[in-house]
N, C-alpha and C. Protein backbone atom coordinates (compact mmCIF):
# COMPACT_ATOMS: atom_id res chain seq x y z
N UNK A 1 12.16 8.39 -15.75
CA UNK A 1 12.71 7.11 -15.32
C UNK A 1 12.64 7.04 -13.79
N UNK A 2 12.13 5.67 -13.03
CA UNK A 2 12.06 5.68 -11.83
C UNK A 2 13.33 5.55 -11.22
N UNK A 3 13.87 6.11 -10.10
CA UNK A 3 15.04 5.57 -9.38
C UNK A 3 14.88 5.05 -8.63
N UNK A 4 16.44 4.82 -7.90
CA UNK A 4 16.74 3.46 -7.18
C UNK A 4 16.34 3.56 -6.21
N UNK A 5 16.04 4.90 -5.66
CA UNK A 5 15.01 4.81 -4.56
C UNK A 5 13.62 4.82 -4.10
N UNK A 6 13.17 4.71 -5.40
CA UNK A 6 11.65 4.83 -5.81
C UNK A 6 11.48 3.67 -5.77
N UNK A 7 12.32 2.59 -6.50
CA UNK A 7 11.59 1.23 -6.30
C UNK A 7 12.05 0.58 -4.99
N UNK A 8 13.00 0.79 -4.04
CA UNK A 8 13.24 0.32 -3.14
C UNK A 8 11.90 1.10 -1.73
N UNK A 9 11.58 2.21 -2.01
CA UNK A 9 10.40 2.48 -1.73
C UNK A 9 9.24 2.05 -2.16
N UNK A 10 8.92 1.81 -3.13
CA UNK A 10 7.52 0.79 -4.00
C UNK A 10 8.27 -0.94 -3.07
N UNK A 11 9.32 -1.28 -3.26
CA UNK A 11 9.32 -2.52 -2.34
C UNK A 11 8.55 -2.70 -1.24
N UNK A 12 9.14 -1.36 -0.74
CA UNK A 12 8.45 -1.74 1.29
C UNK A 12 7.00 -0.87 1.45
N UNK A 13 6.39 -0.21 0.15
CA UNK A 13 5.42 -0.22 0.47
C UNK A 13 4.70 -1.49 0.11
N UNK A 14 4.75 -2.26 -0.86
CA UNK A 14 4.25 -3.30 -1.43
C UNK A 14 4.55 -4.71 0.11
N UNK A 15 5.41 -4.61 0.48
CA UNK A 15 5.39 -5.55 1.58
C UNK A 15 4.28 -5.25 2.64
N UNK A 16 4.43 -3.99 3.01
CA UNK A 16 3.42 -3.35 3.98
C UNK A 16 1.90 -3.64 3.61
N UNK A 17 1.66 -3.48 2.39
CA UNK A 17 0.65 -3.74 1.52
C UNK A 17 0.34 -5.32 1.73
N UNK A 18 0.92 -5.78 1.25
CA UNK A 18 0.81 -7.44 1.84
C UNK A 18 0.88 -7.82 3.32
N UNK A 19 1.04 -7.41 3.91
CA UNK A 19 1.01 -7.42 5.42
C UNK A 19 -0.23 -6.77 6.05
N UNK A 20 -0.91 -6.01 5.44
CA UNK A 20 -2.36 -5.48 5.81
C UNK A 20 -3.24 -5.80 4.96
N UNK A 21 -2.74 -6.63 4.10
CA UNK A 21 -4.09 -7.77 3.22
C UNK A 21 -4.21 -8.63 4.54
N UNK A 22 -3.11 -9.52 4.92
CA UNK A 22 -3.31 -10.62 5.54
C UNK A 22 -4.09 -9.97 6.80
N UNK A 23 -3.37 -9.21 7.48
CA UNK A 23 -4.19 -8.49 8.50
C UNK A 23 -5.56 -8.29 8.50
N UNK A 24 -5.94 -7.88 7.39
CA UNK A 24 -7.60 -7.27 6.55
C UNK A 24 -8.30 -8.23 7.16
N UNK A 25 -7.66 -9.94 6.55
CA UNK A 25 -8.21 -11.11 6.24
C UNK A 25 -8.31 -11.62 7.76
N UNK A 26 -7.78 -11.35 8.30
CA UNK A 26 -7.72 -11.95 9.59
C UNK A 26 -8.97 -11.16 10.98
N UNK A 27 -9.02 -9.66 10.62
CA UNK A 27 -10.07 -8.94 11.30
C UNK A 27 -11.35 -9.39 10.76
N UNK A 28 -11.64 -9.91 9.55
CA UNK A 28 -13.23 -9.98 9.07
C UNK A 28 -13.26 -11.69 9.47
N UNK A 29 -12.36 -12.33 9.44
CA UNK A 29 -12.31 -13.58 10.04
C UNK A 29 -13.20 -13.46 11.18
N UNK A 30 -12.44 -12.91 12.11
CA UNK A 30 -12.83 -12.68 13.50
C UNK A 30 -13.82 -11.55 14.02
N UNK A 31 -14.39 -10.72 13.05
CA UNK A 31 -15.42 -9.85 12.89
C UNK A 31 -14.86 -8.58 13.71
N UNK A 32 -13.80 -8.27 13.41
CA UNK A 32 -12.92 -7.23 14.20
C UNK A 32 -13.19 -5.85 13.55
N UNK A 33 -14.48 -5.47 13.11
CA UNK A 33 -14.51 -4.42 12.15
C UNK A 33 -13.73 -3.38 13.00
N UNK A 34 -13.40 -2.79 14.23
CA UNK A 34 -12.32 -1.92 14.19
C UNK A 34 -11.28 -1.69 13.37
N UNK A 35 -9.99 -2.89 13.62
CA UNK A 35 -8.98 -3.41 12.63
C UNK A 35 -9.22 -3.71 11.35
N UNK A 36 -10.05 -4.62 10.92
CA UNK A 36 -10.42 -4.17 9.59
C UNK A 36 -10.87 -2.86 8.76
N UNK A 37 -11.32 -2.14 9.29
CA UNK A 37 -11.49 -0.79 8.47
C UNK A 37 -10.24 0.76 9.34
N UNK A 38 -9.54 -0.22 9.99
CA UNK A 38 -7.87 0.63 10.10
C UNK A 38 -7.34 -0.16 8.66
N UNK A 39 -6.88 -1.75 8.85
CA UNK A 39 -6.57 -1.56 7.50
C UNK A 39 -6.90 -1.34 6.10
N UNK A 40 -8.43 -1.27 6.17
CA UNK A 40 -8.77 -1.08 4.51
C UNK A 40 -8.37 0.48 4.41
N UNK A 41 -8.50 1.36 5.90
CA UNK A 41 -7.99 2.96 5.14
C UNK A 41 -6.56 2.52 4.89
N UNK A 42 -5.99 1.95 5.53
CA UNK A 42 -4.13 1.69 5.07
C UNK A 42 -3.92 1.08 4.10
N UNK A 43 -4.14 0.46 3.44
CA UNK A 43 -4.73 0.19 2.55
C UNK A 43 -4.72 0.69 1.08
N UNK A 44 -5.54 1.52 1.67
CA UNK A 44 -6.20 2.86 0.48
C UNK A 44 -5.33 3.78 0.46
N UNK A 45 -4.69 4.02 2.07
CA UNK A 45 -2.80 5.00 1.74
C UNK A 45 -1.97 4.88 0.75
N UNK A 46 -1.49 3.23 0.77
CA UNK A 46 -0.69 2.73 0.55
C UNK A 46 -1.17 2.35 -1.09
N UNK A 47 -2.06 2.49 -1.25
CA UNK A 47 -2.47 2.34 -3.19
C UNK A 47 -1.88 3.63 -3.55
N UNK A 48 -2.59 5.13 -2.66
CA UNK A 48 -2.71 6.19 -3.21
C UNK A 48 -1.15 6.20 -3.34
N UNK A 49 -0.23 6.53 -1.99
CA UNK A 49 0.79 6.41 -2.13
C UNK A 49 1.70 5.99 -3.88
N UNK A 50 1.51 4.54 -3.65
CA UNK A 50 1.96 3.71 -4.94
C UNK A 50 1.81 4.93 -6.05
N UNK A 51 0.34 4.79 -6.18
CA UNK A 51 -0.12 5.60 -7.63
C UNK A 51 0.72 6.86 -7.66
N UNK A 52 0.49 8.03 -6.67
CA UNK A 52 1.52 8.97 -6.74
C UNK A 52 2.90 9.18 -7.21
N UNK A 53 3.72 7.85 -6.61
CA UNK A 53 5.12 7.58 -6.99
C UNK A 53 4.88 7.39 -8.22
N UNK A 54 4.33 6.69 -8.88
CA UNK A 54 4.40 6.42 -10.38
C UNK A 54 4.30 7.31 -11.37
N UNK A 55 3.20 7.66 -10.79
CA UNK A 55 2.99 8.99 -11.68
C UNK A 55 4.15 10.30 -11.52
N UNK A 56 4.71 10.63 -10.49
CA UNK A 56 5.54 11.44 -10.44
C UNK A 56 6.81 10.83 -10.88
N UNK A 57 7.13 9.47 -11.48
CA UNK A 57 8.04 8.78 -11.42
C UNK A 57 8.29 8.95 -13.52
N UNK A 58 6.75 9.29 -13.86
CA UNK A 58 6.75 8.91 -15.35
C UNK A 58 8.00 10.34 -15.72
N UNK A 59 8.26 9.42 -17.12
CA UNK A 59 9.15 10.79 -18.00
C UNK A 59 8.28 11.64 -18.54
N UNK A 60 8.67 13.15 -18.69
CA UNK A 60 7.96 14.05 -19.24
C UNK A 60 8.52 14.56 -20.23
N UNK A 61 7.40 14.58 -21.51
CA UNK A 61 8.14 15.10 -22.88
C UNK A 61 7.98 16.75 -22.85
């Protein structure tokens, strides 16, 4: 079972996550491939991250 601090952590990564989409969107706008491929690795943290919690989050029989 996940706890209460697991999802309040999955919250603010998921905000962060949405905050470096828009970011993403805004460097390829402007052809900023620096910033854009800072956030696609953050990005890719912040999935792995996610996935980790979950998985360490599942019940074990």
């Amino acid at each position: 079972m996940i706890k209460k601090e697991d999802i309040m952590f999955l919250n603010q990564l998921v905000k962060t996550l949405e905050k470096a989409e828009l970011k993403l969107e805004e460097a390829y706008d402007k052809k900023d491939y620096e910033i854009f491929n800072n956030m696609k690795k953050l990005i890719m943290q912040i999935q792995k991250k996610i996935s980790e919690l979950l998985n360490n989050s599942r019940v074990r029989y």
